[in-house]
C-alpha atoms as a PDB file:
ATOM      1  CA  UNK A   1      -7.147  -3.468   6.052  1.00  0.00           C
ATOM      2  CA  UNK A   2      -8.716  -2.360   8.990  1.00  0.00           C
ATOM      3  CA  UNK A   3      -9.856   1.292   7.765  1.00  0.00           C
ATOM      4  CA  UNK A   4     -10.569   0.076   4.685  1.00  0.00           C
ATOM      5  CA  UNK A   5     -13.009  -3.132   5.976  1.00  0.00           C
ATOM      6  CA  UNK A   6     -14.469  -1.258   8.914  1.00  0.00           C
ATOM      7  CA  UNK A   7     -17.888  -1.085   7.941  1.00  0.00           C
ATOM      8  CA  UNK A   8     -17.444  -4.208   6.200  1.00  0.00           C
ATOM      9  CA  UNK A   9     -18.998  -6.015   9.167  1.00  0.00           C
ATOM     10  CA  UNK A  10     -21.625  -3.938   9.818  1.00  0.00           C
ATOM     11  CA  UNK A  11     -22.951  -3.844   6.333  1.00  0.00           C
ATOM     12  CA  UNK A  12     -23.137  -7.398   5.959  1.00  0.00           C
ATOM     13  CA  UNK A  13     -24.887  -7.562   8.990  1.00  0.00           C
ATOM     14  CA  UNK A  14     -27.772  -5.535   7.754  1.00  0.00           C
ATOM     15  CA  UNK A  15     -27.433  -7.257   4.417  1.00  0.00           C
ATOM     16  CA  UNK A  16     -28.191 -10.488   5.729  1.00  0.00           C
ATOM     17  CA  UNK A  17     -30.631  -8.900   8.047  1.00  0.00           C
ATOM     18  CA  UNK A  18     -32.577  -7.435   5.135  1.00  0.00           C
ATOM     19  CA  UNK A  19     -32.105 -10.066   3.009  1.00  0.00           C
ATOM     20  CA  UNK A  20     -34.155 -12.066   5.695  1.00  0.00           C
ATOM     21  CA  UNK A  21     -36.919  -9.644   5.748  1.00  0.00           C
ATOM     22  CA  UNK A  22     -37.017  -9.601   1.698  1.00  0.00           C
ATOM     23  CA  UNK A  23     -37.893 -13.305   1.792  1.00  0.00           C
ATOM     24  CA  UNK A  24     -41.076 -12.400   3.348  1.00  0.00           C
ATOM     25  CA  UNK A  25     -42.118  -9.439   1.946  1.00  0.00           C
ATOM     26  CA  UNK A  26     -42.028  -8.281  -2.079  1.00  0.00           C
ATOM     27  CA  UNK A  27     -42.237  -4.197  -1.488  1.00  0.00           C
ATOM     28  CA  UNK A  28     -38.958  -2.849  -0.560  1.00  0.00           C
ATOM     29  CA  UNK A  29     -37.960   0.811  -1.256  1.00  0.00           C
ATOM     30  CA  UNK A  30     -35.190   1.571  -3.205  1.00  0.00           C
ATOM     31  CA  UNK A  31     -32.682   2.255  -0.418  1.00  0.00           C
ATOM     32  CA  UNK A  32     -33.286  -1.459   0.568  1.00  0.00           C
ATOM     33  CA  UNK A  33     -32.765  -2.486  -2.110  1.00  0.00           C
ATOM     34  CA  UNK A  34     -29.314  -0.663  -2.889  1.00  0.00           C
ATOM     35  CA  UNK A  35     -28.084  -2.403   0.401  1.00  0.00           C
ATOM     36  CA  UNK A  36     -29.361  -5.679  -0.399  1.00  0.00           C
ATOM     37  CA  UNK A  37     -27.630  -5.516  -3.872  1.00  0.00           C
ATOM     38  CA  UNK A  38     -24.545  -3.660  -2.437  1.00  0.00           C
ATOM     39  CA  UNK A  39     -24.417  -6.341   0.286  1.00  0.00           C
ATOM     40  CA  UNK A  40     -24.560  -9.275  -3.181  1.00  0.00           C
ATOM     41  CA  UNK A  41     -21.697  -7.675  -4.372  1.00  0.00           C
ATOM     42  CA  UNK A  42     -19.477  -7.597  -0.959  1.00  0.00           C
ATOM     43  CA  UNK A  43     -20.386 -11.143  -0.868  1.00  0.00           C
ATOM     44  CA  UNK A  44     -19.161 -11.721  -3.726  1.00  0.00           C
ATOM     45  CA  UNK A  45     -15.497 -10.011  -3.943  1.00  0.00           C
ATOM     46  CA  UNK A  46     -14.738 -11.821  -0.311  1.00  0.00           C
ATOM     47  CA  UNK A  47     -15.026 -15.325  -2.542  1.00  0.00           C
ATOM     48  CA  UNK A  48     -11.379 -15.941  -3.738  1.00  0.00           C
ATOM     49  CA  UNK A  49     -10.611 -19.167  -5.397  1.00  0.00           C
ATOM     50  CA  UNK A  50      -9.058 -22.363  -3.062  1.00  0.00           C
ATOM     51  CA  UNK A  51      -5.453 -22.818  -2.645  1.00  0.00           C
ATOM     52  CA  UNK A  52      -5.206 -19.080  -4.667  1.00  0.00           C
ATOM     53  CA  UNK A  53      -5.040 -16.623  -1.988  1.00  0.00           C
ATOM     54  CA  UNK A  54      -4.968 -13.282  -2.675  1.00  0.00           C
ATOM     55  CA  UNK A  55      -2.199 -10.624  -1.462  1.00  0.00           C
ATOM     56  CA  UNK A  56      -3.530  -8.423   1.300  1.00  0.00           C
ATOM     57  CA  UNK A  57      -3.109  -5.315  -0.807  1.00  0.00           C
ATOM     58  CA  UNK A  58      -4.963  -6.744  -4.018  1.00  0.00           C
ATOM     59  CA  UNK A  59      -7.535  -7.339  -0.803  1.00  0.00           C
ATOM     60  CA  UNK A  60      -7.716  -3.932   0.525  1.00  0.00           C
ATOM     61  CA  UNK A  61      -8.054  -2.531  -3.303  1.00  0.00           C
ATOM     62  CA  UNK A  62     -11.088  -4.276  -3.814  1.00  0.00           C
ATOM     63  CA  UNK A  63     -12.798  -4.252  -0.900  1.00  0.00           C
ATOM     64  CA  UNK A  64     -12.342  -0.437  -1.263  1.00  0.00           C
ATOM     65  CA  UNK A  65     -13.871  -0.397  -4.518  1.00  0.00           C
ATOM     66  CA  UNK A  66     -16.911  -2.543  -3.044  1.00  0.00           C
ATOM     67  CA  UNK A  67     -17.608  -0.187   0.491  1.00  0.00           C
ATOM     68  CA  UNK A  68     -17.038   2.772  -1.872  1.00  0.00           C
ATOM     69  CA  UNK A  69     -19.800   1.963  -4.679  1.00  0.00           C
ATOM     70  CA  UNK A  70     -17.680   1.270  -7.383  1.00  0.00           C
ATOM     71  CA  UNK A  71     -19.506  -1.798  -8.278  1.00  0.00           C
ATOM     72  CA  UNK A  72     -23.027  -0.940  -7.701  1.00  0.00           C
ATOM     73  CA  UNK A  73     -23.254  -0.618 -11.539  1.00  0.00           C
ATOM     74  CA  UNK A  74     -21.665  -3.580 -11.784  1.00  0.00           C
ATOM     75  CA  UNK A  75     -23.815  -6.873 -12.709  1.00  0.00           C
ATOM     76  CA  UNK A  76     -23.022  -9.681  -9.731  1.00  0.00           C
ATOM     77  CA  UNK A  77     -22.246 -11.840 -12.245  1.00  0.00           C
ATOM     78  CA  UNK A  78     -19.354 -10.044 -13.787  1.00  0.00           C
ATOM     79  CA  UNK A  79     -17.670  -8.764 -10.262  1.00  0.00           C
ATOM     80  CA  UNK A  80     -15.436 -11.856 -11.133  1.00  0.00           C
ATOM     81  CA  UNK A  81     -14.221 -10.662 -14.281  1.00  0.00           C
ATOM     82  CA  UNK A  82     -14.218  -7.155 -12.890  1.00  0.00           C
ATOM     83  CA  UNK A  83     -12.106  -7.911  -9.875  1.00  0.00           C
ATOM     84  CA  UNK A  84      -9.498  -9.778 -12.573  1.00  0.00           C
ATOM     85  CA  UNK A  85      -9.616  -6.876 -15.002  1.00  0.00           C
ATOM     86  CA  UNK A  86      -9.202  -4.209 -11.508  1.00  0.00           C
ATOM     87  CA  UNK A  87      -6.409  -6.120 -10.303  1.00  0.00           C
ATOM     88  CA  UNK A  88      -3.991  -6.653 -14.011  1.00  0.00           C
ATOM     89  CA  UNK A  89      -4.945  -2.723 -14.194  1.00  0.00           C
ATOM     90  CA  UNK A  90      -3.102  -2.327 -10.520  1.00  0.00           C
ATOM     91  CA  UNK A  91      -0.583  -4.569 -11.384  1.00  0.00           C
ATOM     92  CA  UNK A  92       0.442  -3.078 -14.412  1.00  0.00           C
ATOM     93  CA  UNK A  93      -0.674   0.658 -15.194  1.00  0.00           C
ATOM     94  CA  UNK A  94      -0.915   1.336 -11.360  1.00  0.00           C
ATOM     95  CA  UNK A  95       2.062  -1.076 -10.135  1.00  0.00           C
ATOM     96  CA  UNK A  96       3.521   1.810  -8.186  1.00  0.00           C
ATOM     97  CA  UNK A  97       0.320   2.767  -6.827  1.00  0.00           C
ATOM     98  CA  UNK A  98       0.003  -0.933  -5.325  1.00  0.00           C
ATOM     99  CA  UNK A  99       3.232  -0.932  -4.179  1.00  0.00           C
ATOM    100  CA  UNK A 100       3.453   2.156  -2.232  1.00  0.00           C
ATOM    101  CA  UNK A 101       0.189   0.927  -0.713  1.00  0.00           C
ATOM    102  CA  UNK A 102       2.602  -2.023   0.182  1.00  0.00           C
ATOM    103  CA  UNK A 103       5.221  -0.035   1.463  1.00  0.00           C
ATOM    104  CA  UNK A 104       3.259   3.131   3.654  1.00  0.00           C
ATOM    105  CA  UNK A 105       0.360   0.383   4.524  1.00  0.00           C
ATOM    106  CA  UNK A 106      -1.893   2.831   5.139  1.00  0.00           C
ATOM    107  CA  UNK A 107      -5.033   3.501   1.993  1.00  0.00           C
ATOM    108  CA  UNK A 108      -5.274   7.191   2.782  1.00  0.00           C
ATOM    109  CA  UNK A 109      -1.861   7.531   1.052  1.00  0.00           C
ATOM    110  CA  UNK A 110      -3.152   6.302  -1.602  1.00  0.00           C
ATOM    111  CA  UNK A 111      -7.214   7.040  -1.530  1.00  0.00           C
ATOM    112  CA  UNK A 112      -6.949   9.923  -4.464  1.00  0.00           C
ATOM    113  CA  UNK A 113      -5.106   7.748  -6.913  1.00  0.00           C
ATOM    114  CA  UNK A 114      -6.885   4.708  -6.008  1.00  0.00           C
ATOM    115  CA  UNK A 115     -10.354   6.775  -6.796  1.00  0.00           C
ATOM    116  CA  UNK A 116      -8.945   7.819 -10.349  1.00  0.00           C
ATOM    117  CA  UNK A 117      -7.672   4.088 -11.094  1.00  0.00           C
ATOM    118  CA  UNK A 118     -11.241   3.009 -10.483  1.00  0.00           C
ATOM    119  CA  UNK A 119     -13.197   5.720 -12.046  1.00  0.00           C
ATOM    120  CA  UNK A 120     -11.021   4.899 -15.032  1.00  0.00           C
ATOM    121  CA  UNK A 121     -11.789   1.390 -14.698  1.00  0.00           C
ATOM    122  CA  UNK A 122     -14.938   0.920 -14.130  1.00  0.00           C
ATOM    123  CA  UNK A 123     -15.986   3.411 -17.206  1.00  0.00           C
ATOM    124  CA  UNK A 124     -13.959   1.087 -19.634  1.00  0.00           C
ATOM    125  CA  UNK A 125     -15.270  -2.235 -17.899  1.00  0.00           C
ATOM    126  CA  UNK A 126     -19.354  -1.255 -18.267  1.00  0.00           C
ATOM    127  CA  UNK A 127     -17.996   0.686 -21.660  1.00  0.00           C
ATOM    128  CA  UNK A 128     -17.378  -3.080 -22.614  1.00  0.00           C
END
């Protein structure tokens, strides 16, 4: 969790920093603006639903797929139903990629196949 969440602080940091600033002023250049929307969509995959919490692997998966651009395409509305859709996809077609993410607990064993998983993904979720 660590590796994969260690910018995670730091980029929320500048999101809300930015986000701040955008209040004020209507001309922000596009790299500001990726981070502010980047920093919508972090927001919004650390929401999980009360009294439903989530396993720290199903966790680690998506926050990867957040810090790693995966869902910049992605509408901040549907990160939701993207998360859902991500996560029966792990369970399922990538179980054994999830679980030896369980067993080794480290994401670098499991970065490359993680990557193709959400490559796949993603192109079928916009695709629909």
């Amino acid at each position: 969790m660590k590796k994969v969440a260690g910018t995670l602080r730091l980029d929320l940091a500048q999101f809300r920093e930015k986000e701040a600033f955008a209040q004020f002023g209507s001309d922000l250049d596009a790299s500001t603006q990726r981070q502010l929307a980047r920093g919508q969509r972090l927001v919004e995959v650390l929401k999980q639903p009360q009294y439903s919490p989530m396993h720290w692997a199903d966790q680690v998966m998506v926050i990867f797929a957040a810090t790693n651009g995966y869902l910049d395409n992605i509408s901040v509305a549907s990160i939701s139903n993207f998360e859902t859709g991500f996560l029966q996809l792990m369970h399922g077609q990538y179980a054994d990629l999830r679980n030896q993410l369980i067993e080794t607990q480290n994401i670098d064993a499991v970065q490359d196949g993680l990557k193709k998983a959400l490559s796949e993904y993603v192109e079928t979720f916009q695709a629909a």
